[in-house]
Every structure is written in C-alpha cells, then in structure tokens.
N, C-alpha and C. Protein backbone atom coordinates (compact mmCIF):
# COMPACT_ATOMS: atom_id res chain seq x y z
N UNK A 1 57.14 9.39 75.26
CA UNK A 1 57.25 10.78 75.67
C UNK A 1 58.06 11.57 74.66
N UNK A 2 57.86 12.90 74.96
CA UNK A 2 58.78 13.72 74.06
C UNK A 2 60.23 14.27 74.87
N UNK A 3 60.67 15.09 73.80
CA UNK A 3 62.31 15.51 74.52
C UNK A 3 62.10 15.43 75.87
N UNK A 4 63.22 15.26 76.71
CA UNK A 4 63.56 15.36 77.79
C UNK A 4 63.97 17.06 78.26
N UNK A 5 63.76 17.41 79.14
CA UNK A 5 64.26 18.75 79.57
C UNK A 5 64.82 18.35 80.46
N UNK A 6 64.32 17.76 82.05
CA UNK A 6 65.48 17.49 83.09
C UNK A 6 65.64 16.08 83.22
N UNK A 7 66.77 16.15 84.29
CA UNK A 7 66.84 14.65 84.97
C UNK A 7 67.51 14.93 86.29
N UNK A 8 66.94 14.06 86.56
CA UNK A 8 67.31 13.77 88.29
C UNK A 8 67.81 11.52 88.86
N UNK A 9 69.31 11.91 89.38
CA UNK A 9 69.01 10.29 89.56
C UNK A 9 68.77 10.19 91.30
N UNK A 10 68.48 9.34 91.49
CA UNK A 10 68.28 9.08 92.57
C UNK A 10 69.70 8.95 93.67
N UNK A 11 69.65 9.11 94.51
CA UNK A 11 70.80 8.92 95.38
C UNK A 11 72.15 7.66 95.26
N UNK A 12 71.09 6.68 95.37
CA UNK A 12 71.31 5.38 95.03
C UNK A 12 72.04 5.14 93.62
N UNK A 13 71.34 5.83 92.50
CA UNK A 13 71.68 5.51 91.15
C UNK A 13 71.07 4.77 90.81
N UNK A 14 69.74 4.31 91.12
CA UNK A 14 68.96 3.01 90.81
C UNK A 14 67.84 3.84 90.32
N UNK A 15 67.87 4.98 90.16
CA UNK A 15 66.64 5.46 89.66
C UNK A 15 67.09 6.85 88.63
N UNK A 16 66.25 7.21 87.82
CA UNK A 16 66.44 7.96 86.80
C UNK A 16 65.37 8.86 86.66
N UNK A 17 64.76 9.88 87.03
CA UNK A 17 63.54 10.71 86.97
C UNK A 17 63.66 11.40 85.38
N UNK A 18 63.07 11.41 84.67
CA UNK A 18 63.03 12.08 83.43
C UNK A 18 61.74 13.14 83.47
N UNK A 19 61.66 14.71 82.80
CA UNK A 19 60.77 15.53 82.91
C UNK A 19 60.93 15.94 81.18
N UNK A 20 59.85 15.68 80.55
CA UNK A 20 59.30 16.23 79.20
C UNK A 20 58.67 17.28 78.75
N UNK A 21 58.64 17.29 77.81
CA UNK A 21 58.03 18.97 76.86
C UNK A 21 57.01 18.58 76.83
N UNK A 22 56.26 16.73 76.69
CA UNK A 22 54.52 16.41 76.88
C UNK A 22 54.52 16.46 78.29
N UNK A 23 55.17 17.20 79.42
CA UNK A 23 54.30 17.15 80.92
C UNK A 23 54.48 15.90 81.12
N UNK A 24 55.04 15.01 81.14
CA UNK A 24 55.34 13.63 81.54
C UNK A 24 56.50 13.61 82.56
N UNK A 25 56.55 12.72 83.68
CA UNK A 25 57.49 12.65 84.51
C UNK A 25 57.95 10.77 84.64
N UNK A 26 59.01 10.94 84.27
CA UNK A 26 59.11 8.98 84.14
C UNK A 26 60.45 8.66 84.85
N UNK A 27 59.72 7.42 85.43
CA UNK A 27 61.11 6.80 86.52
C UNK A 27 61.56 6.10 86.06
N UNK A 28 62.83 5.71 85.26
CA UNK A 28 63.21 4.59 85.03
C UNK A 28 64.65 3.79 85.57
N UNK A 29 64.24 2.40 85.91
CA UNK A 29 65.12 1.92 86.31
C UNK A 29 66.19 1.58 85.53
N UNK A 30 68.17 2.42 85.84
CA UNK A 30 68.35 2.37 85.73
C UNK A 30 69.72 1.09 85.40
N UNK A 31 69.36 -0.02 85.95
CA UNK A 31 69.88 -1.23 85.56
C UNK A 31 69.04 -1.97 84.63
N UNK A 32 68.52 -1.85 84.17
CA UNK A 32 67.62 -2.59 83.25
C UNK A 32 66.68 -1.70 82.19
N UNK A 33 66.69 -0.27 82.56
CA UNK A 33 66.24 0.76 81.14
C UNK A 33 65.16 0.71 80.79
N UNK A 34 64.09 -0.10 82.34
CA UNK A 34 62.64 -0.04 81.90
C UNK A 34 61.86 1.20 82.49
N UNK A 35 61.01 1.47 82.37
CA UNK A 35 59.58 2.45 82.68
C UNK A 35 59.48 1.74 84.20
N UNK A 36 59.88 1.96 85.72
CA UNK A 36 58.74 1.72 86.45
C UNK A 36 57.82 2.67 86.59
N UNK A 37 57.68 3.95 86.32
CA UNK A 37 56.39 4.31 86.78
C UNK A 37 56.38 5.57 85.78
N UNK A 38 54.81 6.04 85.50
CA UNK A 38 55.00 7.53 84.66
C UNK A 38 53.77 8.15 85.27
N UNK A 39 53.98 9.49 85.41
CA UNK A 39 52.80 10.17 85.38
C UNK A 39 52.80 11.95 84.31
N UNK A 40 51.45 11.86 84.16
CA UNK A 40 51.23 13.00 83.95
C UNK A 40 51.17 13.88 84.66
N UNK A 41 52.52 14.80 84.91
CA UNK A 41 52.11 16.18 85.49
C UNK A 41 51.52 17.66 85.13
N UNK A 42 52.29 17.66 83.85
CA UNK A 42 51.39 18.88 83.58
C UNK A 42 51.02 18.78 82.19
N UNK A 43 49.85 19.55 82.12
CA UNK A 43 49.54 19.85 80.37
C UNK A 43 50.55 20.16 79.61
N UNK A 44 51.39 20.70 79.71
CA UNK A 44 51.80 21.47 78.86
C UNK A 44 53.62 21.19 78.94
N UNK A 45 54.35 21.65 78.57
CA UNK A 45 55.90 21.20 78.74
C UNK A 45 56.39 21.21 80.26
N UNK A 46 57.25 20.70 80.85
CA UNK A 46 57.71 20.41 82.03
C UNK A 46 59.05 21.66 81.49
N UNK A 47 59.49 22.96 82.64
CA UNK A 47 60.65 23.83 82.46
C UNK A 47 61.15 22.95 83.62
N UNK A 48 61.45 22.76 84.50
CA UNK A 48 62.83 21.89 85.28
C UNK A 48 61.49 20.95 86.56
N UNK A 49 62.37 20.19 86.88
CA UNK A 49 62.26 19.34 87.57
C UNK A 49 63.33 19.35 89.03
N UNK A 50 62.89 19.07 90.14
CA UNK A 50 63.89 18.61 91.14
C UNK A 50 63.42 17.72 92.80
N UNK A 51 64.22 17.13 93.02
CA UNK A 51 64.03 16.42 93.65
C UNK A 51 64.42 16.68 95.16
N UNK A 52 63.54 16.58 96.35
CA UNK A 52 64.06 17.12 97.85
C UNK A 52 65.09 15.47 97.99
N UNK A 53 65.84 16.75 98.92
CA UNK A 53 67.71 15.90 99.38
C UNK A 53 66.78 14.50 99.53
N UNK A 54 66.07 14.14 100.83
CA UNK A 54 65.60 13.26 101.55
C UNK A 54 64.73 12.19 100.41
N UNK A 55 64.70 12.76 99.09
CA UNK A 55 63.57 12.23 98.28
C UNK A 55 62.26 11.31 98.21
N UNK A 56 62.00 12.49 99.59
CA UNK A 56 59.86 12.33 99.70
C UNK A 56 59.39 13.08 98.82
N UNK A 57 59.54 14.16 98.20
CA UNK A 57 59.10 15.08 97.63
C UNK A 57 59.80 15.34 95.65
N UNK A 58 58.41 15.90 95.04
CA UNK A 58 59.54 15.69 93.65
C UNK A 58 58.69 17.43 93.02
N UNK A 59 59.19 18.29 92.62
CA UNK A 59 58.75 19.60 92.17
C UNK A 59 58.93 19.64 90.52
N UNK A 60 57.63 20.34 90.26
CA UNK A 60 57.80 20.47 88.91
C UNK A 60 57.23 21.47 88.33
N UNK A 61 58.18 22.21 87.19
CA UNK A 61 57.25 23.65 87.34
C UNK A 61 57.29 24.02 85.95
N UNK A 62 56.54 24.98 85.57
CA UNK A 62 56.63 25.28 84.13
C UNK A 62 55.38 26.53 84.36
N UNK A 63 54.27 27.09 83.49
CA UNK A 63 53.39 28.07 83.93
C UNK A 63 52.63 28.20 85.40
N UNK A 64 52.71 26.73 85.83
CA UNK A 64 52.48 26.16 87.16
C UNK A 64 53.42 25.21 87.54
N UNK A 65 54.16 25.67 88.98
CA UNK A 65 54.74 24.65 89.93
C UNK A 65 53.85 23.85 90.74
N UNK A 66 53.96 22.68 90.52
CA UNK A 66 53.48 21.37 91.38
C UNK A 66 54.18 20.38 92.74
N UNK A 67 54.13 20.23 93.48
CA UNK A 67 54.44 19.40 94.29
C UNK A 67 54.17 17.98 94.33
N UNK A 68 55.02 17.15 93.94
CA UNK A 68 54.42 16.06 94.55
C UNK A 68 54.80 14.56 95.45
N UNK A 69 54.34 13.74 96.13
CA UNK A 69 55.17 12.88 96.61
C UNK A 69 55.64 11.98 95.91
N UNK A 70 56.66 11.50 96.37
CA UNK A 70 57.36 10.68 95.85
C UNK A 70 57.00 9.21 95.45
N UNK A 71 56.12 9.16 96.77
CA UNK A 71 55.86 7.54 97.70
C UNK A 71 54.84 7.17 96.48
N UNK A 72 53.58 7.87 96.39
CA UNK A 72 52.51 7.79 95.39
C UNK A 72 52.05 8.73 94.52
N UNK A 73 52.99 9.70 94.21
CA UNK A 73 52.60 10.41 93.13
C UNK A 73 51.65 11.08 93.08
N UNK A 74 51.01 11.38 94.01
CA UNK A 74 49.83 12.51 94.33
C UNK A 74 50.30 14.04 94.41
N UNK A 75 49.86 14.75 93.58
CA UNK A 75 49.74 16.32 94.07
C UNK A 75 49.51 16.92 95.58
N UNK A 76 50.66 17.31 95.79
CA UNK A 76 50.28 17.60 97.20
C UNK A 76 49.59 19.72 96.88
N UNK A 77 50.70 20.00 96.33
CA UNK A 77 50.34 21.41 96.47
C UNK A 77 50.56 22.19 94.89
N UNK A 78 49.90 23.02 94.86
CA UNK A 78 49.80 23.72 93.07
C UNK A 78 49.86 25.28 93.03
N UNK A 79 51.33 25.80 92.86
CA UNK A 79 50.99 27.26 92.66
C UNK A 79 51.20 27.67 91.55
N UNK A 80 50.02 28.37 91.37
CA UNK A 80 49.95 29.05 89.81
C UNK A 80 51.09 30.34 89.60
N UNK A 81 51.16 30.77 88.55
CA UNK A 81 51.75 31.71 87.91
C UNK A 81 51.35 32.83 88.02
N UNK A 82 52.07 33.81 88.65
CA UNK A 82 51.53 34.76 88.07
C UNK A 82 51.94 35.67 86.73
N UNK A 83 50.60 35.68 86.14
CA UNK A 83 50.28 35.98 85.08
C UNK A 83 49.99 37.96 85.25
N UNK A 84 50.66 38.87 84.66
CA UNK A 84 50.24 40.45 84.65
C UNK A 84 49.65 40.49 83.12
C-alpha cells in the first residue's frame, strides 16, 4: 500500500486499522505486524477513516463516504459527494 493517512486501533490493542492514499484499508495484527485482512475501499485516496465505539461498523470517506461492516467487510451504505 501507499502512505498511510489514518489509523484506528482497536479497543483491545490487538488490532491496527490502516487507511491509504491507494484506497486500501488494512488490519494488522498488532503483536506480530502481519496483514490479517485488506480491502479495497475506494478508488482513489482514503481522507480519514473511523471506527463505531461498539466496532461493528468502520467509515471511510474521501469524494465518497462508505460504510462498512466490520464482521465481513461488505459495503453497507455509499454517499456520494456533492459535487456543484
């Protein structure tokens, strides 16, 4: 991935959310400094990242804010920008 813009750790501290300028969102475990999971969220650079208190939910926004779950990483909801 490229630069990092945010981070988020998990409650616990066992987890590390990273958000990139390639639209990449990566979990890594932080006792051991591996990749468990990555996805592509957006085309284009990730502007912040954050995570709900309860962490079911993970937001990510940049020309478009995304929603998504936590559990499996599916898009729940997508609002566009408005653009004038």
């Amino acid at each position: 991935t490229s630069k990092v813009i945010s981070l988020h750790f998990s409650k616990q501290g066992r987890v590390l959310i990273t958000a990139s300028r390639d639209g990449v969102i990566c979990e890594l475990d932080t006792w051991t400094g591996k990749s468990k999971d990555t996805l592509k969220a957006l085309k284009k650079s990730i502007n912040s990242l954050t995570v709900s208190h309860d962490e079911k939910f993970m937001v990510v926004s940049a020309k478009t804010t995304k929603l998504y779950s936590m559990k499996d990483k599916k898009e729940i909801l997508k609002i566009p920008s408005d653009d004038v």
